[in-house]
C-alpha atoms as a PDB file:
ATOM      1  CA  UNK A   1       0.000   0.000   0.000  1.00  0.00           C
ATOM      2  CA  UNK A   2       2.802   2.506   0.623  1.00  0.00           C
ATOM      3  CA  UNK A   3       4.305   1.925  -2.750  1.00  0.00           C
ATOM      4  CA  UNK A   4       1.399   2.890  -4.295  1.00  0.00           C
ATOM      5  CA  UNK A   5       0.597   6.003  -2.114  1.00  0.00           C
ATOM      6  CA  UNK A   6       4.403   7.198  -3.083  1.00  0.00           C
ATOM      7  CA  UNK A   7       3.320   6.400  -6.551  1.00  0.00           C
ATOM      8  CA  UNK A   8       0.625   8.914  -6.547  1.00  0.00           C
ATOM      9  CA  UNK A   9       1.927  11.164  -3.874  1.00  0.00           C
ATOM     10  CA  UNK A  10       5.395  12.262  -5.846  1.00  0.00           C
ATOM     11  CA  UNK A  11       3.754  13.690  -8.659  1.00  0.00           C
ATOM     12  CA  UNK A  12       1.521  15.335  -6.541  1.00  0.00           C
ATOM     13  CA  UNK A  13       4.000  17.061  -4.762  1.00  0.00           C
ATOM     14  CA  UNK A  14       5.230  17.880  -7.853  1.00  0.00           C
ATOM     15  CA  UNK A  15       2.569  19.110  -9.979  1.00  0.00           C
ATOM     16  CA  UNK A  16       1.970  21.449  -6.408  1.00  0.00           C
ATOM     17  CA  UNK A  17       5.445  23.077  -6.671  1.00  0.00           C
ATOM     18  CA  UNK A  18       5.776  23.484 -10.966  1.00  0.00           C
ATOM     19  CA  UNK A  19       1.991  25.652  -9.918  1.00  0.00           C
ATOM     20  CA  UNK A  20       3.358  27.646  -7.162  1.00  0.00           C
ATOM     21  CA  UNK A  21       6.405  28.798  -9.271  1.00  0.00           C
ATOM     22  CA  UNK A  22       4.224  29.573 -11.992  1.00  0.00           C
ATOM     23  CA  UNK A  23       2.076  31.779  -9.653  1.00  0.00           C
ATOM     24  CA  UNK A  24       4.984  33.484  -8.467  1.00  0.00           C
ATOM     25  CA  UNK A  25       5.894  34.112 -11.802  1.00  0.00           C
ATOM     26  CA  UNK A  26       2.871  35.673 -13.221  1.00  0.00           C
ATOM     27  CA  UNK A  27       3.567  37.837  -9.834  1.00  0.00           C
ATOM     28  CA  UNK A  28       6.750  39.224 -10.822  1.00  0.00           C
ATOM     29  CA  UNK A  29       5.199  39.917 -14.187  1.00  0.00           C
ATOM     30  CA  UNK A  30       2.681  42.506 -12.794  1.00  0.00           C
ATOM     31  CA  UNK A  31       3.723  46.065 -12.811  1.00  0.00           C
ATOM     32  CA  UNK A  32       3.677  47.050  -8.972  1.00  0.00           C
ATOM     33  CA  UNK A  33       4.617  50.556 -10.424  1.00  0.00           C
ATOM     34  CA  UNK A  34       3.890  53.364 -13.120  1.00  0.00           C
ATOM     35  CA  UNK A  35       5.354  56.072 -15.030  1.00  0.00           C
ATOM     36  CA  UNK A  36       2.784  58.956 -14.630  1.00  0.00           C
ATOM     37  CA  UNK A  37       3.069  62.856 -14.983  1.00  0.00           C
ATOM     38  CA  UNK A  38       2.352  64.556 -12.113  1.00  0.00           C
ATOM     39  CA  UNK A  39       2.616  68.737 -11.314  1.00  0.00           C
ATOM     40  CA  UNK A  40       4.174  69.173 -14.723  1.00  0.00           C
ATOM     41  CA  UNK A  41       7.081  65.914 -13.653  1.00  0.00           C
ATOM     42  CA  UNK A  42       7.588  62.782 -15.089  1.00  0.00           C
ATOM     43  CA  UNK A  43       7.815  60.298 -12.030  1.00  0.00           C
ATOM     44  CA  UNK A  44       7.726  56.610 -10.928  1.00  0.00           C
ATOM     45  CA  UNK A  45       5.091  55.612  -8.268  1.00  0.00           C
ATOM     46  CA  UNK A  46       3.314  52.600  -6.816  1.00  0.00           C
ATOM     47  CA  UNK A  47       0.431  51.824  -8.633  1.00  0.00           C
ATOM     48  CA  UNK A  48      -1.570  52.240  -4.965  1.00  0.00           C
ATOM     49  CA  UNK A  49      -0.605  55.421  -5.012  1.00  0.00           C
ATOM     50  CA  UNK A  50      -1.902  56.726  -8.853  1.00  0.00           C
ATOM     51  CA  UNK A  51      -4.520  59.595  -8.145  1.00  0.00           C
ATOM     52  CA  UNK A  52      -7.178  61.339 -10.046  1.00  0.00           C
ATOM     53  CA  UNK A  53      -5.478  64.081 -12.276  1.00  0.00           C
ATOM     54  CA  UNK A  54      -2.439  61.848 -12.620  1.00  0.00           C
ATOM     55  CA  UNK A  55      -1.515  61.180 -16.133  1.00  0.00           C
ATOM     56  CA  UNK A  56       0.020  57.490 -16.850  1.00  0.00           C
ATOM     57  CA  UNK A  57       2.183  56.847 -19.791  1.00  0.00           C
ATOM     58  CA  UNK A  58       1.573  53.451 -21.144  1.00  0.00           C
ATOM     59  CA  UNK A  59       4.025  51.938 -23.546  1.00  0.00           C
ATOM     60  CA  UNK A  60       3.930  48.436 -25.401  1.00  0.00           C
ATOM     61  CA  UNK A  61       3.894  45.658 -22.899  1.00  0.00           C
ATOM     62  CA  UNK A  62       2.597  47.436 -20.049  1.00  0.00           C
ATOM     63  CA  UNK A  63       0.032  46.440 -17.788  1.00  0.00           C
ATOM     64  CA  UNK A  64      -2.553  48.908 -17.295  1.00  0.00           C
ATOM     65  CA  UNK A  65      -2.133  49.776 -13.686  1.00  0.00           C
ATOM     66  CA  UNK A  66      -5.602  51.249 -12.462  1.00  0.00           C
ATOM     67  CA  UNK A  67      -9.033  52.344 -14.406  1.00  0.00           C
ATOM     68  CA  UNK A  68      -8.210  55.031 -16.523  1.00  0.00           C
ATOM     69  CA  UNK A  69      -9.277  57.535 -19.221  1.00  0.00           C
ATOM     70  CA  UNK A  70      -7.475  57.808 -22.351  1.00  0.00           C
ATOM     71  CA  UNK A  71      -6.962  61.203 -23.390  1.00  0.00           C
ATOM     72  CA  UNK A  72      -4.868  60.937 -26.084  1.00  0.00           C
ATOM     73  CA  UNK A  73      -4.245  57.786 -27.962  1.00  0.00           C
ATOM     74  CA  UNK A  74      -1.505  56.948 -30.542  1.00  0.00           C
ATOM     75  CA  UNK A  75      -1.802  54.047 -32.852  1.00  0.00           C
ATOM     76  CA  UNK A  76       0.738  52.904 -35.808  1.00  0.00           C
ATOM     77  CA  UNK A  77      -0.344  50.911 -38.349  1.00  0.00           C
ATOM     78  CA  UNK A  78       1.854  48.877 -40.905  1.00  0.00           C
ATOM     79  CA  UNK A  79       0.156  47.228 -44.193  1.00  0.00           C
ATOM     80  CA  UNK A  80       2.124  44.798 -45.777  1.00  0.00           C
ATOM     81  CA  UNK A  81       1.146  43.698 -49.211  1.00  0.00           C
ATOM     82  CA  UNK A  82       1.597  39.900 -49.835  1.00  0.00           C
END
């Protein structure tokens, strides 16, 4: 009976730890901070810390800290003929 529990208790253990690195992962790949204008000043702050009036600058790859209001938006578009 104990081989059989260590059978299905390894991969178990396992499968456990390969999810709780992957959690931590996705973790690190949250932006804890922004790049937002502020009295006229381009700063770095947490993204608890983002107020009304702030203005955040997004760039490719970012994850959109907070709800927010575009006010201007920029867009490049590339057509490639085949």
């Amino acid at each position: 009976m104990i081989p059989v529990m260590s059978l299905i208790g390894v991969p178990l253990v396992r499968q456990e730890f390969n999810a709780e690195k992957t959690m931590d992962s996705l973790k690190n790949l949250s932006s804890p901070t922004a790049s937002v204008i502020r009295n006229s000043e381009n700063i770095t702050v947490p993204t608890v810390e983002i107020v009304p009036g702030d203005m955040v600058e997004l760039k490719t790859g970012d994850t959109v800290p907070a709800d927010l209001r575009f006010v201007a938006l920029s867009l490049r578009v590339i057509l490639r003929s085949k």
